[in-house]
PDB file of N, CA and C in Angstrom:
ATOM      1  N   UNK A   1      12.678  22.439  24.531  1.00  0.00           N
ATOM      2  CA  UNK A   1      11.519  22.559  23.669  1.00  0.00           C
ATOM      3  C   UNK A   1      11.937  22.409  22.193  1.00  0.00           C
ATOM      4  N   UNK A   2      12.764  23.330  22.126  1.00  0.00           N
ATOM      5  CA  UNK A   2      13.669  23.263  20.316  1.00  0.00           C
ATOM      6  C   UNK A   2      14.141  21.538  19.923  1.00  0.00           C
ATOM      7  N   UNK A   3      14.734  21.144  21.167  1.00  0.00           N
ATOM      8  CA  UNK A   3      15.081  19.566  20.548  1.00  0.00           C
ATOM      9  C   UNK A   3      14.031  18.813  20.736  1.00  0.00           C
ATOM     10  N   UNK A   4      13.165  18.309  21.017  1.00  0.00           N
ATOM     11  CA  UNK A   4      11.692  17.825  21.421  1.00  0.00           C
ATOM     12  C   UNK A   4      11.338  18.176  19.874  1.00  0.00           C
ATOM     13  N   UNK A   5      11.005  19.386  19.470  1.00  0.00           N
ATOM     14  CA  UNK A   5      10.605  19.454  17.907  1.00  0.00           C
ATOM     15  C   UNK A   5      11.533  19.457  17.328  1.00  0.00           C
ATOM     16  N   UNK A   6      12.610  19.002  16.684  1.00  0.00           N
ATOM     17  CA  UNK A   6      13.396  18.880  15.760  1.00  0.00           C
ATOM     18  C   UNK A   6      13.374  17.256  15.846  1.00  0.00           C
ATOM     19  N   UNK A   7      13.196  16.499  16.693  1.00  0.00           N
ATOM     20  CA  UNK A   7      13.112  15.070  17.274  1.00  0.00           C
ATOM     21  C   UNK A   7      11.960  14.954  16.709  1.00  0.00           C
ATOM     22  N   UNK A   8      11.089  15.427  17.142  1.00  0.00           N
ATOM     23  CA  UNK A   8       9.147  14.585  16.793  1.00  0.00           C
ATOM     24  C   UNK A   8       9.524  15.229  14.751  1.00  0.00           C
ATOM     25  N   UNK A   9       9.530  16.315  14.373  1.00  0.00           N
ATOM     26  CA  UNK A   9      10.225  16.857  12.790  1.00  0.00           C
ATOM     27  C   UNK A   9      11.015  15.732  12.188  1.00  0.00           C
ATOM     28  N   UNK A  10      11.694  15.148  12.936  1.00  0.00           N
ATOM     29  CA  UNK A  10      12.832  14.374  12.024  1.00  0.00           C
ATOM     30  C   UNK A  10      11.753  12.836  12.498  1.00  0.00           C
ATOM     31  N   UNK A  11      11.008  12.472  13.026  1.00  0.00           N
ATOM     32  CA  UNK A  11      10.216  11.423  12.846  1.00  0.00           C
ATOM     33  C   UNK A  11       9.253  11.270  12.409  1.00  0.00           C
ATOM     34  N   UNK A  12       8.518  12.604  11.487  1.00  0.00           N
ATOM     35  CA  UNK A  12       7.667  12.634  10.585  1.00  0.00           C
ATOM     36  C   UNK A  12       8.326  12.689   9.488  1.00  0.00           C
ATOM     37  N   UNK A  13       9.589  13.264   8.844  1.00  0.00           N
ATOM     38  CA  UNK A  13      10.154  13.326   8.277  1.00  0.00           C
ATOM     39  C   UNK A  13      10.469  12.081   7.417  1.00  0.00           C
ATOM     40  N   UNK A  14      11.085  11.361   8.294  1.00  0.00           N
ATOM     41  CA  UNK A  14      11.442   9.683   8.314  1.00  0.00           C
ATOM     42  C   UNK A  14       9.905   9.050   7.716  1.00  0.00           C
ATOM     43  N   UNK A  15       8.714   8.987   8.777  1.00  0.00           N
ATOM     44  CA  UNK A  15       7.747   8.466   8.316  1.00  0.00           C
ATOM     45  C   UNK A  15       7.382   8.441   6.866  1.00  0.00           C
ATOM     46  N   UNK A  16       7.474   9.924   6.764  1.00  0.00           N
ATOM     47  CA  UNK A  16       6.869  10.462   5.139  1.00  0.00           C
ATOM     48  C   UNK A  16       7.827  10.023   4.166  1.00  0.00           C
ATOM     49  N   UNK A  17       9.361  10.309   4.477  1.00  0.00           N
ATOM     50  CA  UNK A  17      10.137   8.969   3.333  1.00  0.00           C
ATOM     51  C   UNK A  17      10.135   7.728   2.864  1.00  0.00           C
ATOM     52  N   UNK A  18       9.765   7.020   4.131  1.00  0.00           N
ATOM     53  CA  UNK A  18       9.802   5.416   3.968  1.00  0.00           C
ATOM     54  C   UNK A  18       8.589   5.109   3.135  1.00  0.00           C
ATOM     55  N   UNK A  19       8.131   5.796   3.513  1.00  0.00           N
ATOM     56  CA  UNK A  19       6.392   5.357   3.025  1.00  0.00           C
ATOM     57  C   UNK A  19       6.799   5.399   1.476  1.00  0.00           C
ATOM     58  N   UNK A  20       6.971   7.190   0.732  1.00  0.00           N
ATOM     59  CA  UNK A  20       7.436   7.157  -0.632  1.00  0.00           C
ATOM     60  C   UNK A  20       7.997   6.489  -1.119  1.00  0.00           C
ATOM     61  N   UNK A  21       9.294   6.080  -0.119  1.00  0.00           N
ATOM     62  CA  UNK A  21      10.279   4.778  -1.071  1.00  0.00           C
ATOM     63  C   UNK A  21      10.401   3.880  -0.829  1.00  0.00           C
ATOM     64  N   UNK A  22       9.370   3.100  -0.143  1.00  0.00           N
ATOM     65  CA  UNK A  22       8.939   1.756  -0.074  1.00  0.00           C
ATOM     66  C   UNK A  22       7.729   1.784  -1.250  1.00  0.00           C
ATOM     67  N   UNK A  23       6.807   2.497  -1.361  1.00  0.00           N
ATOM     68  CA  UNK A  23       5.970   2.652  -2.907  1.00  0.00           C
ATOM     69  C   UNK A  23       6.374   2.759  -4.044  1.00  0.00           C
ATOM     70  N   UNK A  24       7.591   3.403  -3.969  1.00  0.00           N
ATOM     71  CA  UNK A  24       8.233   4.018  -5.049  1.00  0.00           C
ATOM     72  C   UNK A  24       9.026   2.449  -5.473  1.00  0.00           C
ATOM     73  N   UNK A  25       9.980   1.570  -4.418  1.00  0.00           N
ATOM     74  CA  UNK A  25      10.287   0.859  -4.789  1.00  0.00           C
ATOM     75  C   UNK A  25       9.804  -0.168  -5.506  1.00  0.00           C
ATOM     76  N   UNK A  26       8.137  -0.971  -4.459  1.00  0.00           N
ATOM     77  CA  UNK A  26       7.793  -1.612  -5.372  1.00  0.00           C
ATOM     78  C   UNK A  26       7.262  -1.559  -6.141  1.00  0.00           C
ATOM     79  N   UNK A  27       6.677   0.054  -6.640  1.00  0.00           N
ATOM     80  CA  UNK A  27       5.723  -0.051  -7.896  1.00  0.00           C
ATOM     81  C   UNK A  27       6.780  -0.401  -9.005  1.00  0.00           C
ATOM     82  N   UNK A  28       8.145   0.296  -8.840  1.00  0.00           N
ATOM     83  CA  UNK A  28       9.103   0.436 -10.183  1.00  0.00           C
ATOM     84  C   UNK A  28       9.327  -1.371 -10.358  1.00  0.00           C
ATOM     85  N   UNK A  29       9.830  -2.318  -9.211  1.00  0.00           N
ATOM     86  CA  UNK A  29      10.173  -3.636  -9.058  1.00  0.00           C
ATOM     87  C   UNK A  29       9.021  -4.571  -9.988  1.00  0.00           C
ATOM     88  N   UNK A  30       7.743  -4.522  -9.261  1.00  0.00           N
ATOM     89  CA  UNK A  30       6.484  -5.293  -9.545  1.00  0.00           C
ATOM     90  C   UNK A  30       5.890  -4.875 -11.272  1.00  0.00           C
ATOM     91  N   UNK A  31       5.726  -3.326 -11.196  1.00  0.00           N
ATOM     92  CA  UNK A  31       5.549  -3.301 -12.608  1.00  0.00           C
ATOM     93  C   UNK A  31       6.441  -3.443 -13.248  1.00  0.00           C
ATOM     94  N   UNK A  32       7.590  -3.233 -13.313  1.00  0.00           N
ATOM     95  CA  UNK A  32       8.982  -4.036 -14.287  1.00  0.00           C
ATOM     96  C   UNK A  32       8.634  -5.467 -14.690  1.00  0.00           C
ATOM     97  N   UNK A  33       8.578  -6.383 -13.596  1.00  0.00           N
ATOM     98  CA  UNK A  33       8.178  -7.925 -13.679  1.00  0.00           C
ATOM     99  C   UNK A  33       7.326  -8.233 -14.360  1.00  0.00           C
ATOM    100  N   UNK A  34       6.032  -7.453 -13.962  1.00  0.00           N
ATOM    101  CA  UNK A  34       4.274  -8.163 -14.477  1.00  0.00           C
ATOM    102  C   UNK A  34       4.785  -7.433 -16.119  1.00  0.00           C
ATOM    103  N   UNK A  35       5.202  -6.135 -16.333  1.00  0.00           N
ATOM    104  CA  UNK A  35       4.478  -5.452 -17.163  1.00  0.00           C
ATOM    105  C   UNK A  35       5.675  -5.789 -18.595  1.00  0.00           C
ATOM    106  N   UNK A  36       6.855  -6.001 -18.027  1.00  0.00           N
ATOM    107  CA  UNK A  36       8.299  -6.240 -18.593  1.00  0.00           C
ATOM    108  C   UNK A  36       8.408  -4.694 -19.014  1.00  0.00           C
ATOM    109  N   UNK A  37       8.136  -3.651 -18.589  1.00  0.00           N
ATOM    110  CA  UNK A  37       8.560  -2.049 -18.477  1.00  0.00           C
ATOM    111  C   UNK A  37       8.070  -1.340 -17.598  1.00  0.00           C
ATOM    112  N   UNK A  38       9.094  -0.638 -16.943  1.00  0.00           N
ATOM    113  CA  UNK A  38       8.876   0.194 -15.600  1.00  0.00           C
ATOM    114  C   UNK A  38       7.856   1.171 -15.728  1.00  0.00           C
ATOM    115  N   UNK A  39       6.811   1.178 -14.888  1.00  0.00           N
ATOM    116  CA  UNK A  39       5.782   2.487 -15.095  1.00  0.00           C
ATOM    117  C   UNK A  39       6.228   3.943 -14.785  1.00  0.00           C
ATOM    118  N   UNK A  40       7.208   3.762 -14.071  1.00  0.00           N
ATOM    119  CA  UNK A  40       8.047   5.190 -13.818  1.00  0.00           C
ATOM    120  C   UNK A  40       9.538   5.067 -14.287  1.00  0.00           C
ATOM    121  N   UNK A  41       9.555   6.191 -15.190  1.00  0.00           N
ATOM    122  CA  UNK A  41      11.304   5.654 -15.967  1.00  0.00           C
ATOM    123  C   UNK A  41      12.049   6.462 -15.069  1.00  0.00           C
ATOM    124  N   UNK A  42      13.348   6.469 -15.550  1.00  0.00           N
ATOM    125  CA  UNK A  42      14.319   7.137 -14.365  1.00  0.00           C
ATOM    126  C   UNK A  42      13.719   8.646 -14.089  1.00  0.00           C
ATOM    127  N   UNK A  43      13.466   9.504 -14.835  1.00  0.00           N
ATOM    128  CA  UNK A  43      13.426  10.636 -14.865  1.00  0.00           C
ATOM    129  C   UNK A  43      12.126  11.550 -13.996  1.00  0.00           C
ATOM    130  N   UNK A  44      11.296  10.414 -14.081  1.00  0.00           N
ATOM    131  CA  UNK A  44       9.874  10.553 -13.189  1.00  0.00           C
ATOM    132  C   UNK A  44      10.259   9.943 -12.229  1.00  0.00           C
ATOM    133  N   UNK A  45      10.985   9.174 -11.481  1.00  0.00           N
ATOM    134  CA  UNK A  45      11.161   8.803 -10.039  1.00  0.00           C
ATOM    135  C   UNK A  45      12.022  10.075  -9.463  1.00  0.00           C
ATOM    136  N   UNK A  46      13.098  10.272 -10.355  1.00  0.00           N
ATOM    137  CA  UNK A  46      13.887  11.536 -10.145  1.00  0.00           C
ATOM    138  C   UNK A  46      13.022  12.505  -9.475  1.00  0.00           C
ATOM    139  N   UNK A  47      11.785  13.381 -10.545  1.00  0.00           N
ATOM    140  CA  UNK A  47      11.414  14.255  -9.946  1.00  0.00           C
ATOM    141  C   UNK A  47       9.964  14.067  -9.105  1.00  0.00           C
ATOM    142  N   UNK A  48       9.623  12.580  -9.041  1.00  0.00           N
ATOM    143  CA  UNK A  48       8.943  12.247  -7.722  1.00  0.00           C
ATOM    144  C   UNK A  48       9.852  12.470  -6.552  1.00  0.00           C
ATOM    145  N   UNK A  49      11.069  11.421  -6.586  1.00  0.00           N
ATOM    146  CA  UNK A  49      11.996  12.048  -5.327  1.00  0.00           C
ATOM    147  C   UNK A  49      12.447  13.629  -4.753  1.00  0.00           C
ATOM    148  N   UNK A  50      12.602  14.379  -6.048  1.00  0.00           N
ATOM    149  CA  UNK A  50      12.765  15.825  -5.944  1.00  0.00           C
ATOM    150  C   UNK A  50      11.291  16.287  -5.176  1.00  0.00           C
ATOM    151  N   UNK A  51      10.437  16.285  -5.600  1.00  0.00           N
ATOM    152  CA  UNK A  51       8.991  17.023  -4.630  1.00  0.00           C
ATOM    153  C   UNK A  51       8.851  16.349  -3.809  1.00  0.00           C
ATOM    154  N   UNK A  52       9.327  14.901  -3.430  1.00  0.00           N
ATOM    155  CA  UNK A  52       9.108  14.500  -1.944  1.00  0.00           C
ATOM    156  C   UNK A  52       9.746  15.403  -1.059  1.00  0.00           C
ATOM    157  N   UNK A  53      11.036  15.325  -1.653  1.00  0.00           N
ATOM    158  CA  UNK A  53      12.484  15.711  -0.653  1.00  0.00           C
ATOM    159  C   UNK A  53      11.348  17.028   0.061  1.00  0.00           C
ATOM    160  N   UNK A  54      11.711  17.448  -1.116  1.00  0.00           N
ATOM    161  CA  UNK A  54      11.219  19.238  -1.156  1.00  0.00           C
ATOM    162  C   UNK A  54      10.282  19.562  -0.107  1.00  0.00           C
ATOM    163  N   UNK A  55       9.310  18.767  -0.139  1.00  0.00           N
ATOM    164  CA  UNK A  55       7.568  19.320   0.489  1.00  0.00           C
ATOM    165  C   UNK A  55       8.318  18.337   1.908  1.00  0.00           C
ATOM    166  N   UNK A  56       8.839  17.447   2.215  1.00  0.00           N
ATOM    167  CA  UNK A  56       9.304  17.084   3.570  1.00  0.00           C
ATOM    168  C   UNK A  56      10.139  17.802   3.806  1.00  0.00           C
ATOM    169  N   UNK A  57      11.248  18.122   3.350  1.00  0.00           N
ATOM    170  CA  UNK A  57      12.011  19.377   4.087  1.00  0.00           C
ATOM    171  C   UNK A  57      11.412  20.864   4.559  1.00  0.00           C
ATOM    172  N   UNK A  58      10.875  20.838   3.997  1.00  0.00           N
ATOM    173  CA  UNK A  58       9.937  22.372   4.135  1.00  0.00           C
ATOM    174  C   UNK A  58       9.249  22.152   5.553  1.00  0.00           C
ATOM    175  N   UNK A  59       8.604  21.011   5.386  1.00  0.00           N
ATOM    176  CA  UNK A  59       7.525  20.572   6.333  1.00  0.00           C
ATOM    177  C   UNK A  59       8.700  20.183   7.731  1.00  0.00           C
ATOM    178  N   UNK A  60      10.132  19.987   7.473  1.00  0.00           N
ATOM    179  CA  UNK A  60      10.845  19.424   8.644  1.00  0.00           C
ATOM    180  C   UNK A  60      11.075  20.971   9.449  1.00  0.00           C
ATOM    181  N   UNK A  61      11.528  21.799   8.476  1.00  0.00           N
ATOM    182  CA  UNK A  61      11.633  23.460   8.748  1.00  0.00           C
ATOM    183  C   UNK A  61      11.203  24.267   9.146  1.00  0.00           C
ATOM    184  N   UNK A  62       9.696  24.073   8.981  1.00  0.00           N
ATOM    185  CA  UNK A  62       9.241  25.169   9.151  1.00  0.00           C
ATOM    186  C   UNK A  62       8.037  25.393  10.570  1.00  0.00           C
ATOM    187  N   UNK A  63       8.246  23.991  11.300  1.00  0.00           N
ATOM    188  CA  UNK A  63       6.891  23.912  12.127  1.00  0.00           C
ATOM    189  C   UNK A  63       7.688  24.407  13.541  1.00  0.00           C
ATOM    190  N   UNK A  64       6.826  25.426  13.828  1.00  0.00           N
ATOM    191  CA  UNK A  64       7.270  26.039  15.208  1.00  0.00           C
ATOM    192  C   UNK A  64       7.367  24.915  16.312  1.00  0.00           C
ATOM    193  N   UNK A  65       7.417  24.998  17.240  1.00  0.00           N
ATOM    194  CA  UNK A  65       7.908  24.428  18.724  1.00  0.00           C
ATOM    195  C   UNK A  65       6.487  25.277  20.077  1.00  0.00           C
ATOM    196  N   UNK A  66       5.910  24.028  20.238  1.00  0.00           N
ATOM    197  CA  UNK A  66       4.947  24.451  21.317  1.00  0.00           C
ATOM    198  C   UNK A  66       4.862  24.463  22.282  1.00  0.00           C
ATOM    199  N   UNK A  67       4.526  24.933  23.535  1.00  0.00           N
ATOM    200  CA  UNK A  67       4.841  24.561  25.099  1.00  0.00           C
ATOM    201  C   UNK A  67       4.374  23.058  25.184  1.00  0.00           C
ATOM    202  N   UNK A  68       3.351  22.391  24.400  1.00  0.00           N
ATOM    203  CA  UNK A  68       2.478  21.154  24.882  1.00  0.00           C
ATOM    204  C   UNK A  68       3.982  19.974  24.795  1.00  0.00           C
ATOM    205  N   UNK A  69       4.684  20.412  24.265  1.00  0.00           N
ATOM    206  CA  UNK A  69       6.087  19.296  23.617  1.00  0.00           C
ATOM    207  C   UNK A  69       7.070  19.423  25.273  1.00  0.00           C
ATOM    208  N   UNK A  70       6.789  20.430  26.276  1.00  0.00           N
ATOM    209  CA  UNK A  70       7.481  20.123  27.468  1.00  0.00           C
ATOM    210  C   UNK A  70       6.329  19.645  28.842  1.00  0.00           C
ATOM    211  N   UNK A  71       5.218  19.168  28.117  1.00  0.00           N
ATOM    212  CA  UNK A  71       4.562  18.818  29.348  1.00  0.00           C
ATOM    213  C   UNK A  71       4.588  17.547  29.194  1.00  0.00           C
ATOM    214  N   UNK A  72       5.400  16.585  27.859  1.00  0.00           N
ATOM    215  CA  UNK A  72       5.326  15.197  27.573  1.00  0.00           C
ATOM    216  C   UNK A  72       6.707  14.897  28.554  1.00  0.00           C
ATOM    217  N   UNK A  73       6.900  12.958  28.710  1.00  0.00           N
ATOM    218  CA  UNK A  73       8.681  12.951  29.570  1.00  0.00           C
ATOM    219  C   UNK A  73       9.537  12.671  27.383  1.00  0.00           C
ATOM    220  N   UNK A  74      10.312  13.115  28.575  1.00  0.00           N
ATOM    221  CA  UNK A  74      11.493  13.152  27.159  1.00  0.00           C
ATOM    222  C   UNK A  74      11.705  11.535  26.864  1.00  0.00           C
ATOM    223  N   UNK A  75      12.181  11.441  25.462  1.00  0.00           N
ATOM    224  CA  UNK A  75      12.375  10.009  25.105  1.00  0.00           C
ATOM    225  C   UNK A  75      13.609   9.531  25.623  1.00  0.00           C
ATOM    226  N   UNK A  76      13.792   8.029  25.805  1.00  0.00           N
ATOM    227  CA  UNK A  76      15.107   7.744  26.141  1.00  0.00           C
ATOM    228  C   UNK A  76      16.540   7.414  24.872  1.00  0.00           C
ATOM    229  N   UNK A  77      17.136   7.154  25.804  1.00  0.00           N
ATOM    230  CA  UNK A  77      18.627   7.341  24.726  1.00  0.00           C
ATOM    231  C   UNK A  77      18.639   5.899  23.865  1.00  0.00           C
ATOM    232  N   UNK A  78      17.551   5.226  24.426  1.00  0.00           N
ATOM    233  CA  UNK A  78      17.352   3.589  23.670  1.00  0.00           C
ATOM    234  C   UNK A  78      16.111   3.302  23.110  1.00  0.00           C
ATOM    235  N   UNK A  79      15.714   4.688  23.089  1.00  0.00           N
ATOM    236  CA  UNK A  79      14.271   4.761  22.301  1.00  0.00           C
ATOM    237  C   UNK A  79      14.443   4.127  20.857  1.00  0.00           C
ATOM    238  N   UNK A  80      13.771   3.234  20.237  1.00  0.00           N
ATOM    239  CA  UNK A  80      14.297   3.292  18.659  1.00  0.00           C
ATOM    240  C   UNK A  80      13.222   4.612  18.182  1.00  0.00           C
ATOM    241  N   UNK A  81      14.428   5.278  16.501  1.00  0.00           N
ATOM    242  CA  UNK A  81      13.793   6.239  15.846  1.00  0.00           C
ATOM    243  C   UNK A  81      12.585   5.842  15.079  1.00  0.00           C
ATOM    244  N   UNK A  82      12.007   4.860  15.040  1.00  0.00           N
ATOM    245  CA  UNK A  82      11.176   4.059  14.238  1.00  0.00           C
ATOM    246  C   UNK A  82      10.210   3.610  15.183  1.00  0.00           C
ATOM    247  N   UNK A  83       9.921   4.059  15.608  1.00  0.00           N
ATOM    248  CA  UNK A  83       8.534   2.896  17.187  1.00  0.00           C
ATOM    249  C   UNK A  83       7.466   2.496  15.926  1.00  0.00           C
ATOM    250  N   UNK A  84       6.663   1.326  16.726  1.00  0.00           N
ATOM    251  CA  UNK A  84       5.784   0.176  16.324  1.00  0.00           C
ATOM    252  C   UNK A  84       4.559   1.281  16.048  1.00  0.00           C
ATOM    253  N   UNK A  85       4.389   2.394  16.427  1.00  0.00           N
ATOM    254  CA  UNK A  85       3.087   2.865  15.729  1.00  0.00           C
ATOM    255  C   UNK A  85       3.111   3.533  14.326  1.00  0.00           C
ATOM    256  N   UNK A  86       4.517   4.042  14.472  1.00  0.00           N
ATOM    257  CA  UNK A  86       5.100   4.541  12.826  1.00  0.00           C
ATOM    258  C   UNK A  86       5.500   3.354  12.023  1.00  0.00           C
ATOM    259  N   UNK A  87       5.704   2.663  12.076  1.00  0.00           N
ATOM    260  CA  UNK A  87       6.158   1.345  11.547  1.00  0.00           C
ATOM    261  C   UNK A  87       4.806   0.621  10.806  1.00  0.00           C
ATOM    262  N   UNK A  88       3.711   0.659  11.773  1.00  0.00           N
ATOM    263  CA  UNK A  88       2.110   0.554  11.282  1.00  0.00           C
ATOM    264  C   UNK A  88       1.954   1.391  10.442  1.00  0.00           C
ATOM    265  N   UNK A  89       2.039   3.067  10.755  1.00  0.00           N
ATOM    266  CA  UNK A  89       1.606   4.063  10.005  1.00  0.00           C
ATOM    267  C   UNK A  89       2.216   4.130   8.222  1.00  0.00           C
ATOM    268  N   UNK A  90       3.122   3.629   8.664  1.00  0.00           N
ATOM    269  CA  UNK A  90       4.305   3.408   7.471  1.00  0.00           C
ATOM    270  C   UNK A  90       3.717   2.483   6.391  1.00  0.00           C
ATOM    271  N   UNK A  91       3.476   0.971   6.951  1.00  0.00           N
ATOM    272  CA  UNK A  91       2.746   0.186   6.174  1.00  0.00           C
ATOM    273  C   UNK A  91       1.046   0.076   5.350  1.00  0.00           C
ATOM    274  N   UNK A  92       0.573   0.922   6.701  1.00  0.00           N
ATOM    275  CA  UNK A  92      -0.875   1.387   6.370  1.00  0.00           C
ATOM    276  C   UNK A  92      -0.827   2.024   5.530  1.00  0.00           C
ATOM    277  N   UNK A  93      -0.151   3.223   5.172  1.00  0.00           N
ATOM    278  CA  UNK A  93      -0.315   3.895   4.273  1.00  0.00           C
ATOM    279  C   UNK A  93       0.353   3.516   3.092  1.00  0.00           C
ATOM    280  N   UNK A  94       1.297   2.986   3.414  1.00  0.00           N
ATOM    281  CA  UNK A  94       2.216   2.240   1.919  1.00  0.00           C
ATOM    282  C   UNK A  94       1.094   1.328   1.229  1.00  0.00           C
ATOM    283  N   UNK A  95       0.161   0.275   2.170  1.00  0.00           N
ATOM    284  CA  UNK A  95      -0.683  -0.769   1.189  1.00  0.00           C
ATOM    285  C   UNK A  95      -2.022   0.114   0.836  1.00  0.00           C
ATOM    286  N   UNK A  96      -2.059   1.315   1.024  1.00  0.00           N
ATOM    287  CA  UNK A  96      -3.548   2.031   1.057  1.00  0.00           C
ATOM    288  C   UNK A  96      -2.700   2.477  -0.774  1.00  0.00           C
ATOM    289  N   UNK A  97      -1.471   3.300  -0.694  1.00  0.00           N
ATOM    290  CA  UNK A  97      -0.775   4.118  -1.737  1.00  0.00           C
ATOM    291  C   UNK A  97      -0.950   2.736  -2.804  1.00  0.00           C
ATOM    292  N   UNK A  98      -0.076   1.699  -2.745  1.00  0.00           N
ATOM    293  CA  UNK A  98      -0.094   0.261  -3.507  1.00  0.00           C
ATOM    294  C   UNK A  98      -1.029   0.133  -4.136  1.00  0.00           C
ATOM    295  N   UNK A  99      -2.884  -0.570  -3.347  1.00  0.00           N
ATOM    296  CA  UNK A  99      -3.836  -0.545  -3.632  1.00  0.00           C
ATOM    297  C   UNK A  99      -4.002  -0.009  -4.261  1.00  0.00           C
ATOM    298  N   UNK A 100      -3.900   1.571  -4.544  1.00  0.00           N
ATOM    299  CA  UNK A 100      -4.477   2.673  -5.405  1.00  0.00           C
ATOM    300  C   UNK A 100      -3.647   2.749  -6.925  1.00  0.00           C
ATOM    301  N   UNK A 101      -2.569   2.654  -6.529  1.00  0.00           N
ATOM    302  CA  UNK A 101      -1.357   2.544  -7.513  1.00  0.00           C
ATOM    303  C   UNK A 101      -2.033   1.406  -8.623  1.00  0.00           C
ATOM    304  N   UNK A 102      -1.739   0.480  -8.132  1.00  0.00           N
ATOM    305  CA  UNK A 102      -1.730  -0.905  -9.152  1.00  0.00           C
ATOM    306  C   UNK A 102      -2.845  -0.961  -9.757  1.00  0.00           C
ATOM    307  N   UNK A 103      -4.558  -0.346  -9.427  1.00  0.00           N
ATOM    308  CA  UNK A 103      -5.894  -0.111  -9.140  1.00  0.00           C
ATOM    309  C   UNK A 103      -5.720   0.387 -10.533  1.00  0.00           C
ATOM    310  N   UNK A 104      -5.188   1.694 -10.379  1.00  0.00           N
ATOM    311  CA  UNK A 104      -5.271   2.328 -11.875  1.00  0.00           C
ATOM    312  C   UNK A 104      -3.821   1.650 -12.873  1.00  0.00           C
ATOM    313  N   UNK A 105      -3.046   1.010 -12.150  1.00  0.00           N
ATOM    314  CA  UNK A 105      -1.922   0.933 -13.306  1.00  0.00           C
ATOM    315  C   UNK A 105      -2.408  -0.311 -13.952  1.00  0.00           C
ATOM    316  N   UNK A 106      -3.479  -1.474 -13.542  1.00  0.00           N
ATOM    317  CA  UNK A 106      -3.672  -2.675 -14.155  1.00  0.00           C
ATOM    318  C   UNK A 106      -5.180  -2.871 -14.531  1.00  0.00           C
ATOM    319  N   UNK A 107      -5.875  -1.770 -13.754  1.00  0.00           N
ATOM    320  CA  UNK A 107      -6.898  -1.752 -14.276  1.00  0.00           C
ATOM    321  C   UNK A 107      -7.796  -0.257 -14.811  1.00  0.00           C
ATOM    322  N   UNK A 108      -7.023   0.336 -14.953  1.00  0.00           N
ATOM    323  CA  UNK A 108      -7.089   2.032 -14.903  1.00  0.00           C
ATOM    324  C   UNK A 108      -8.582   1.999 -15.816  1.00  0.00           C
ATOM    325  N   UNK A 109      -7.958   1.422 -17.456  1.00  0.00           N
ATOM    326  CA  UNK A 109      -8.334   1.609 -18.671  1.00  0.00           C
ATOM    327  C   UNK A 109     -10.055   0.996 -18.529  1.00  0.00           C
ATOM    328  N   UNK A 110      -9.984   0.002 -17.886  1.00  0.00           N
ATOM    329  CA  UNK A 110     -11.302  -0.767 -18.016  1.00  0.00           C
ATOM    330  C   UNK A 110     -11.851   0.262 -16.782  1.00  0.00           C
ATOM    331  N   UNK A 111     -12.062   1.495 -15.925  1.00  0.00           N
ATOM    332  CA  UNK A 111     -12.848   2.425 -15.319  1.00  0.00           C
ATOM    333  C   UNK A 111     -13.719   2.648 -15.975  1.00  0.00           C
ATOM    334  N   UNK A 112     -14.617   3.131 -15.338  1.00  0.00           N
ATOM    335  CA  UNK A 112     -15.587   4.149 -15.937  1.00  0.00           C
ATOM    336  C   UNK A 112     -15.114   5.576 -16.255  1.00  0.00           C
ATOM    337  N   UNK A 113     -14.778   6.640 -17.779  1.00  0.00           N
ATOM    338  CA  UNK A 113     -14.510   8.031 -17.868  1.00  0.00           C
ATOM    339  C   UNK A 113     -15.600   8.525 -17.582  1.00  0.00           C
ATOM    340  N   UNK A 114     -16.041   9.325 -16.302  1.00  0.00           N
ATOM    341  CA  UNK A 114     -17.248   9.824 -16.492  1.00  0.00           C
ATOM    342  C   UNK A 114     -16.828  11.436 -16.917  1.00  0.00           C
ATOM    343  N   UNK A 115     -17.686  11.666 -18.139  1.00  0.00           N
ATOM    344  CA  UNK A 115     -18.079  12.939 -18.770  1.00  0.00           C
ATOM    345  C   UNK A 115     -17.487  12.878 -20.146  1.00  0.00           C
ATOM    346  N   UNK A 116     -16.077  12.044 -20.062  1.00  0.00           N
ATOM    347  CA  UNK A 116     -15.333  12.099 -21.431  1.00  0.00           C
ATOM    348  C   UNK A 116     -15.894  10.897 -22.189  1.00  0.00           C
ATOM    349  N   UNK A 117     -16.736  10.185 -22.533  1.00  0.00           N
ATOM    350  CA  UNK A 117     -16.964   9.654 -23.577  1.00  0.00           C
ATOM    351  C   UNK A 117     -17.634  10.508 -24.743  1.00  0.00           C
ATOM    352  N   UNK A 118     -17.580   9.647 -25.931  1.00  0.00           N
ATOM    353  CA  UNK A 118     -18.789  10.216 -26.844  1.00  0.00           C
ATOM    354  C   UNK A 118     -20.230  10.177 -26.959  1.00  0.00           C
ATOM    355  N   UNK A 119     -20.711  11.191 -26.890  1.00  0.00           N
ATOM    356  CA  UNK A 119     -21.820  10.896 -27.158  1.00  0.00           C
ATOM    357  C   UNK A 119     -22.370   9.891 -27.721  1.00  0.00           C
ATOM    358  N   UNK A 120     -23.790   9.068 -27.260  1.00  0.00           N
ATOM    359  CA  UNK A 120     -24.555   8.317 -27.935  1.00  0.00           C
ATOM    360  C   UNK A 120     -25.195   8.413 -28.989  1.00  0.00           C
ATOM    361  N   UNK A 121     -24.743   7.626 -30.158  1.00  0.00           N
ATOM    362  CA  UNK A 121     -26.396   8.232 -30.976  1.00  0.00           C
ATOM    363  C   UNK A 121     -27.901   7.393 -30.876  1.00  0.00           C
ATOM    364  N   UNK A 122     -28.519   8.045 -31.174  1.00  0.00           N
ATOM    365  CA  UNK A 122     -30.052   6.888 -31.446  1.00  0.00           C
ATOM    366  C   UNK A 122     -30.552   6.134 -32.892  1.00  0.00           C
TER     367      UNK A 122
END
């Protein structure tokens, strides 16, 4: 039961990294290029990487072990750690994060502020 969750833990684990530093990579790459300066300088990827680590380790640590994890068959020894639905999950969420990213980094300014403008006069 204990290795069953430390196994399914260390493949959410994995999931939730790749995702960050596949975003992380190309926002720093793409906005470098388009923008000719990185939108995240060293020191903000730093402590983006620091609260990833952090909130995934916690999250690898701390989740108990349930009976439902011995009524599944165990994986095999040629299982890859990466299967085709995390691999989706990985990308889905990386072009959903992207989308949103670039959304506000290229077009942030031209949004609508709703509440913070100035008043109108007549």
């Amino acid at each position: 039961m204990w290795g069953r969750n430390v196994y399914d833990s260390i493949s959410k684990f994995l999931q939730f990294q790749l995702t960050v530093n596949i975003v992380a990579v190309i926002v720093a790459f793409t906005g470098a290029c388009i923008t000719q300066d990185s939108p995240l300088k060293a020191v903000q990827m730093l402590w983006v990487n620091l609260i990833m680590d952090t909130f995934a380790s916690l999250a690898l640590a701390t989740e108990p072990p349930t009976e439902a994890l011995l009524l599944r068959k165990p994986y095999g020894r040629n299982k890859p750690l990466i299967s085709r639905t995390m691999m989706k999950n990985i990308l889905g969420h990386a072009v959903y994060q992207l989308t949103l990213i670039f959304t506000l980094l290229f077009v942030g300014e031209e949004l609508p502020q709703a509440g913070l403008s100035a008043p109108r006069r007549l």
